[in-house]
Protein backbone atom coordinates (compact mmCIF):
# COMPACT_ATOMS: atom_id res chain seq x y z
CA UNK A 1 0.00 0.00 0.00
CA UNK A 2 1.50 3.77 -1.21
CA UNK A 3 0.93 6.95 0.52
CA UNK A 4 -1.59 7.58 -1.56
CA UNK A 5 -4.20 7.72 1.47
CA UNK A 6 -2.85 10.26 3.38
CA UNK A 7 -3.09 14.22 2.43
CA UNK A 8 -0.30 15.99 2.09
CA UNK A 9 0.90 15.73 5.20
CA UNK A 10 0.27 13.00 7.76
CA UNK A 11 -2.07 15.02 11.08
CA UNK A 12 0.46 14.82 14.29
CA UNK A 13 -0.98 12.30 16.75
CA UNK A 14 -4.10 12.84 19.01
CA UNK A 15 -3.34 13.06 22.73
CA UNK A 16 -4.90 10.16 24.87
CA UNK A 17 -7.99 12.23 26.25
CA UNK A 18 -9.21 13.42 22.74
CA UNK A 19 -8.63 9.44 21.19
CA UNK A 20 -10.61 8.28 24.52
CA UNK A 21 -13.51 10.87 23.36
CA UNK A 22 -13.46 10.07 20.05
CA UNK A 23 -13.98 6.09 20.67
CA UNK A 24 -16.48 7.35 23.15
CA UNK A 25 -18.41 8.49 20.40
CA UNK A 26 -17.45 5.62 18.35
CA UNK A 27 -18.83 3.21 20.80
CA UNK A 28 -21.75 5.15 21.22
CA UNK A 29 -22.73 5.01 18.07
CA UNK A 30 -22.27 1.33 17.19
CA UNK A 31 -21.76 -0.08 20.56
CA UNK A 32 -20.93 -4.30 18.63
CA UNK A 33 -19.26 -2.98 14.93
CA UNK A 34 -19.31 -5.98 12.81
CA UNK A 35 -17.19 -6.84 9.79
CA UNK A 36 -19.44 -6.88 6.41
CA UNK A 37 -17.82 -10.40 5.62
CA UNK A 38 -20.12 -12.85 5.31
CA UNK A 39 -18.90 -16.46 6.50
CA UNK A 40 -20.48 -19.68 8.51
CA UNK A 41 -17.84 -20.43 10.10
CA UNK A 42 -13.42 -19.87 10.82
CA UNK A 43 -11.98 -21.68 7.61
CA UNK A 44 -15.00 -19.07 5.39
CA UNK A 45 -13.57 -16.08 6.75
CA UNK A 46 -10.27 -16.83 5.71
CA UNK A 47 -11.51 -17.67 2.58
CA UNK A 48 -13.82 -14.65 2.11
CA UNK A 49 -11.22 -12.40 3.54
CA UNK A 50 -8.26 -13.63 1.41
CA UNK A 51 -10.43 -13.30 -1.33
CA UNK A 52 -11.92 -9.70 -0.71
CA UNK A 53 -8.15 -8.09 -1.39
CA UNK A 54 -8.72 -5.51 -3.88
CA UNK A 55 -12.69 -6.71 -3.70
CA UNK A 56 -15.27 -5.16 -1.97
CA UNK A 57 -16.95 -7.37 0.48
CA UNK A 58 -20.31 -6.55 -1.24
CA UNK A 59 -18.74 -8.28 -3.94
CA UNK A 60 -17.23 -10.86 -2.42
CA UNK A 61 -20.39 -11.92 -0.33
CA UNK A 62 -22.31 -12.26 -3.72
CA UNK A 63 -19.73 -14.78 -5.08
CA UNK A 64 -19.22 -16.50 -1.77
CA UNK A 65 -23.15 -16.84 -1.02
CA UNK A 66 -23.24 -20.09 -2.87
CA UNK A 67 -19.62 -21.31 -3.03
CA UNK A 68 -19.93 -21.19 0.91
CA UNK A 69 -23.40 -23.30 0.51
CA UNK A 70 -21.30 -26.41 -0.87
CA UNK A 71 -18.05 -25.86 0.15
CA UNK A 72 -17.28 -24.92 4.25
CA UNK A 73 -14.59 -26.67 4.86
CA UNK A 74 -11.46 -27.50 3.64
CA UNK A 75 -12.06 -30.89 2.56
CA UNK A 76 -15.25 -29.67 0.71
CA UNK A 77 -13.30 -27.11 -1.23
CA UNK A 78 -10.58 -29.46 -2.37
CA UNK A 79 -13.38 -31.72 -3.64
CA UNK A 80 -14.84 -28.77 -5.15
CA UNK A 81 -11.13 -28.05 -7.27
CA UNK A 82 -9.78 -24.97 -8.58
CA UNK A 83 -11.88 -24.71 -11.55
CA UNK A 84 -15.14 -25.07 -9.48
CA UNK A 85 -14.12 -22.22 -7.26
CA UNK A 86 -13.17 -20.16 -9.74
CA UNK A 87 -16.67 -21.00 -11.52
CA UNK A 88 -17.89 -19.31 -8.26
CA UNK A 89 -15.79 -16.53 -7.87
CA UNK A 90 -15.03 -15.36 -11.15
CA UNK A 91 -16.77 -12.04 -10.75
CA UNK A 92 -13.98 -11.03 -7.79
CA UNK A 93 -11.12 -9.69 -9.56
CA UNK A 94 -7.87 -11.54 -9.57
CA UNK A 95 -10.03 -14.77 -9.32
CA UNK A 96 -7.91 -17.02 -11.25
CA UNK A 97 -5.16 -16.55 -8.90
CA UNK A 98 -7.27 -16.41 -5.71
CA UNK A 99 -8.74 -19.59 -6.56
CA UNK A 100 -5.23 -21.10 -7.06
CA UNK A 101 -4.82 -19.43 -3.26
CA UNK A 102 -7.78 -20.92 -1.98
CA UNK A 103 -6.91 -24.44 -3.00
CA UNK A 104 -3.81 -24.91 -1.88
CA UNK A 105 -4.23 -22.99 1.99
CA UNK A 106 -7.29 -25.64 2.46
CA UNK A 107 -4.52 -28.41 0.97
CA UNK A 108 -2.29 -27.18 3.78
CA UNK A 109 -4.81 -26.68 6.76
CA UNK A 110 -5.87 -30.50 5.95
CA UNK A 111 -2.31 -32.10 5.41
CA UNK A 112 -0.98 -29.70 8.16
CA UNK A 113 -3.32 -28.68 10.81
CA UNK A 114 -6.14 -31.30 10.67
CA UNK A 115 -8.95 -29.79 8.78
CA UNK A 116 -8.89 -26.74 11.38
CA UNK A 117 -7.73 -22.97 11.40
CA UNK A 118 -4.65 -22.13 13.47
CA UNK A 119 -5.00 -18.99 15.38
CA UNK A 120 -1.50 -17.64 15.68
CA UNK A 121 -0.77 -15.08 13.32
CA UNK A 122 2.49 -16.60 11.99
CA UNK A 123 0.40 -19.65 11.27
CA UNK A 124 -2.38 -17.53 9.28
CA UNK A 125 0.13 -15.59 7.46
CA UNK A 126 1.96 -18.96 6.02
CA UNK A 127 -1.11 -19.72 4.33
CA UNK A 128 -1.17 -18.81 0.54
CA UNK A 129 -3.01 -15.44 0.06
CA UNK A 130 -3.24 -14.68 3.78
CA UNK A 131 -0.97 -11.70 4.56
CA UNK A 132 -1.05 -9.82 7.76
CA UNK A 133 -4.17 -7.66 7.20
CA UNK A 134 -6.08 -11.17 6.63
CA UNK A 135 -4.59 -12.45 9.09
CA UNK A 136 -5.33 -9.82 12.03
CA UNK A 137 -9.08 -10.00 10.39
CA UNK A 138 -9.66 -13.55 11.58
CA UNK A 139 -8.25 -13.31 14.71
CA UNK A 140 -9.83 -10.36 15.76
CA UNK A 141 -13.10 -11.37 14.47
CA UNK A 142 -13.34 -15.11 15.10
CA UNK A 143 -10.84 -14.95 18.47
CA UNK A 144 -11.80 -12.03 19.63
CA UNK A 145 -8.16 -10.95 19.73
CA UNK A 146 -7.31 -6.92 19.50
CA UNK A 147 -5.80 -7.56 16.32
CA UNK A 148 -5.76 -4.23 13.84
CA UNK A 149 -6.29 -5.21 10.14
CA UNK A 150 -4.86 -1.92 8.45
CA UNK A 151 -6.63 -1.54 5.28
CA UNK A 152 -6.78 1.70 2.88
CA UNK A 153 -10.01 3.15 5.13
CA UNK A 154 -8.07 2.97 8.37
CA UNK A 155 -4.64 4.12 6.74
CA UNK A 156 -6.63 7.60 5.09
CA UNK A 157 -8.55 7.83 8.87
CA UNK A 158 -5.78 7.53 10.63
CA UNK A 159 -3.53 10.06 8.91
CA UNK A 160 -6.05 12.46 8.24
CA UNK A 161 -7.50 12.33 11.65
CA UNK A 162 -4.38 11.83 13.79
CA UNK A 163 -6.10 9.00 15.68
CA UNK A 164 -3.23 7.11 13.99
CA UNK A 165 -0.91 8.05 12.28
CA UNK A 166 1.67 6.81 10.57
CA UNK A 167 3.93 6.27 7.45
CA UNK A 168 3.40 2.87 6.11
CA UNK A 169 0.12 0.23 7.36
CA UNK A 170 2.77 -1.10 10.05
CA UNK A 171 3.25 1.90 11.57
CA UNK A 172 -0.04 3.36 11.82
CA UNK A 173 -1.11 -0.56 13.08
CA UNK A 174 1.65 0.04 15.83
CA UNK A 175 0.19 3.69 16.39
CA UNK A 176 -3.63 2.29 16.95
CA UNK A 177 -1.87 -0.29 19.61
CA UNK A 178 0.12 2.26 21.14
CA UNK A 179 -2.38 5.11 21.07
CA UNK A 180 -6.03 3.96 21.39
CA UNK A 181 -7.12 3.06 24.81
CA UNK A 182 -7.56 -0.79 25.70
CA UNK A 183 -10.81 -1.39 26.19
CA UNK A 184 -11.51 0.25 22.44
CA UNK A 185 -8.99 -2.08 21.11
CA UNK A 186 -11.02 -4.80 19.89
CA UNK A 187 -13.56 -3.44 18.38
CA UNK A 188 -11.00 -0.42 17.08
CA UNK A 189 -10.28 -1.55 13.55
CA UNK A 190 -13.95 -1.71 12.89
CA UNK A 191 -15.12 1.34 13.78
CA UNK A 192 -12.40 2.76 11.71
CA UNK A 193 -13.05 1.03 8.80
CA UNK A 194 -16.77 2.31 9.00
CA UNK A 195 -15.28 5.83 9.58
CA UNK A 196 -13.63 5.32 6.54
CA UNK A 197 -15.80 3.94 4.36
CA UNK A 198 -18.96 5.70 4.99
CA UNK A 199 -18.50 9.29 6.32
CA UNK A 200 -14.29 9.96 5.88
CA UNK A 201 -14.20 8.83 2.28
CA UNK A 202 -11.39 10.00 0.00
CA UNK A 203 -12.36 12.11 -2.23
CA UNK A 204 -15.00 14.58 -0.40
CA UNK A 205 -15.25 13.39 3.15
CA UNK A 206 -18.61 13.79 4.73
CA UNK A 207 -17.60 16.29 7.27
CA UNK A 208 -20.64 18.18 8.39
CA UNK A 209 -21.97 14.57 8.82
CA UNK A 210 -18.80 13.05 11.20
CA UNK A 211 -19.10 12.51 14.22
CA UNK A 212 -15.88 13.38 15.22
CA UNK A 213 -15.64 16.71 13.67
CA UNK A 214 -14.51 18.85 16.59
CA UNK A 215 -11.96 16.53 17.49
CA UNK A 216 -10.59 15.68 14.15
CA UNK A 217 -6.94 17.48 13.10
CA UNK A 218 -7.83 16.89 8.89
CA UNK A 219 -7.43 20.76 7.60
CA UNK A 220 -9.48 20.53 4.43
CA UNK A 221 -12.52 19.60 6.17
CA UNK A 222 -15.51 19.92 3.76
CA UNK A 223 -18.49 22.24 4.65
């Protein structure tokens, strides 16, 4: 991911009192923020998430709807084969490839882990197509963990904001760790991501309609 998200100039980094008020709100708002991912179980949302990279989960719940119907495990999506997934999924973009991906992790979570999804990150990220953002998904939404999936919402929120700033999706993931209070921290990366995509879009945020308006350091806020 480029620098493309931030503007201009990355906002200096909220003190601790204004990020607590601003999750306040957050929390207020949408006290249980769920990811749009639909899945019936751990091995779909590593599917679904793997395959919603450069996807939008609207997207990627239509093509999963039915695939996930027939195919919920990995032994069911082996049986299925690569050309039956990608029968499936061929409106996602980069399907050929993410159904190559999808094939072998479930190869490897049957030959390797049993059928089942580790939960260590280092685990999740050895899987084909799984990176760290995928990764910190399914642990923070199936474990519960306060993992922060830094995606293109979070990284134009963050550095417009100052709730998080930071250079590079590592850094502003070690900034949200560092910065936002703990007991935000698990539902964090979700309310951030709905920030993002619905009222601090990128190219005319909706600033008379945010929420955190007052608090917010972004200098080009719209009227």
């Amino acid at each position: 991911m480029r620098g493309q998200g931030i503007d201009n100039a990355m906002a200096k980094q909220l003190d601790y009192h204004t990020i607590r008020e601003i999750f306040t709100r957050f929390q207020a708002s949408e006290p249980e923020p769920k990811g749009e991912l639909e899945h019936v179980n751990v091995y779909t949302l590593v599917v679904a998430v793997a395959l919603s990279a450069q996807a939008t989960d609207a997207g990627v719940n239509k093509a999963t709807r039915e695939l996930f119907k027939i195919a919920d495990t990995p032994a069911k999506m082996l049986a299925l084969g690569e050309e039956g997934v990608i029968e499936h999924i061929k409106t996602i973009g980069l399907y050929r490839n993410k159904a190559k991906n999808v094939i072998k992790l479930s190869q490897i979570l049957v030959d390797q882990y049993g059928g089942e999804v580790p939960n260590s990150r280092a685990a999740l990220e050895s899987l084909p197509g799984v990176g760290r953002k995928t990764a910190n998904v399914v642990l923070n939404m199936w474990w519960g963990h306060p993992a922060q999936a830094v995606d293109t919402h979070i990284f134009r929120v963050g550095n417009r904001s100052g709730i998080c700033p930071g250079k590079d999706v590592v850094a502003v993931e070690r900034a949200i760790e560092d910065n936002i209070p703990a007991d935000f921290q698990r539902h964090a990366h979700h309310w951030l991501i709905l920030h993002g995509r619905y009222t601090c879009v990128a190219r005319k945020p909706k600033c008379n309609a945010c929420l955190i308006r007052d608090l917010c350091e972004f200098e080009d806020k719209t009227p």
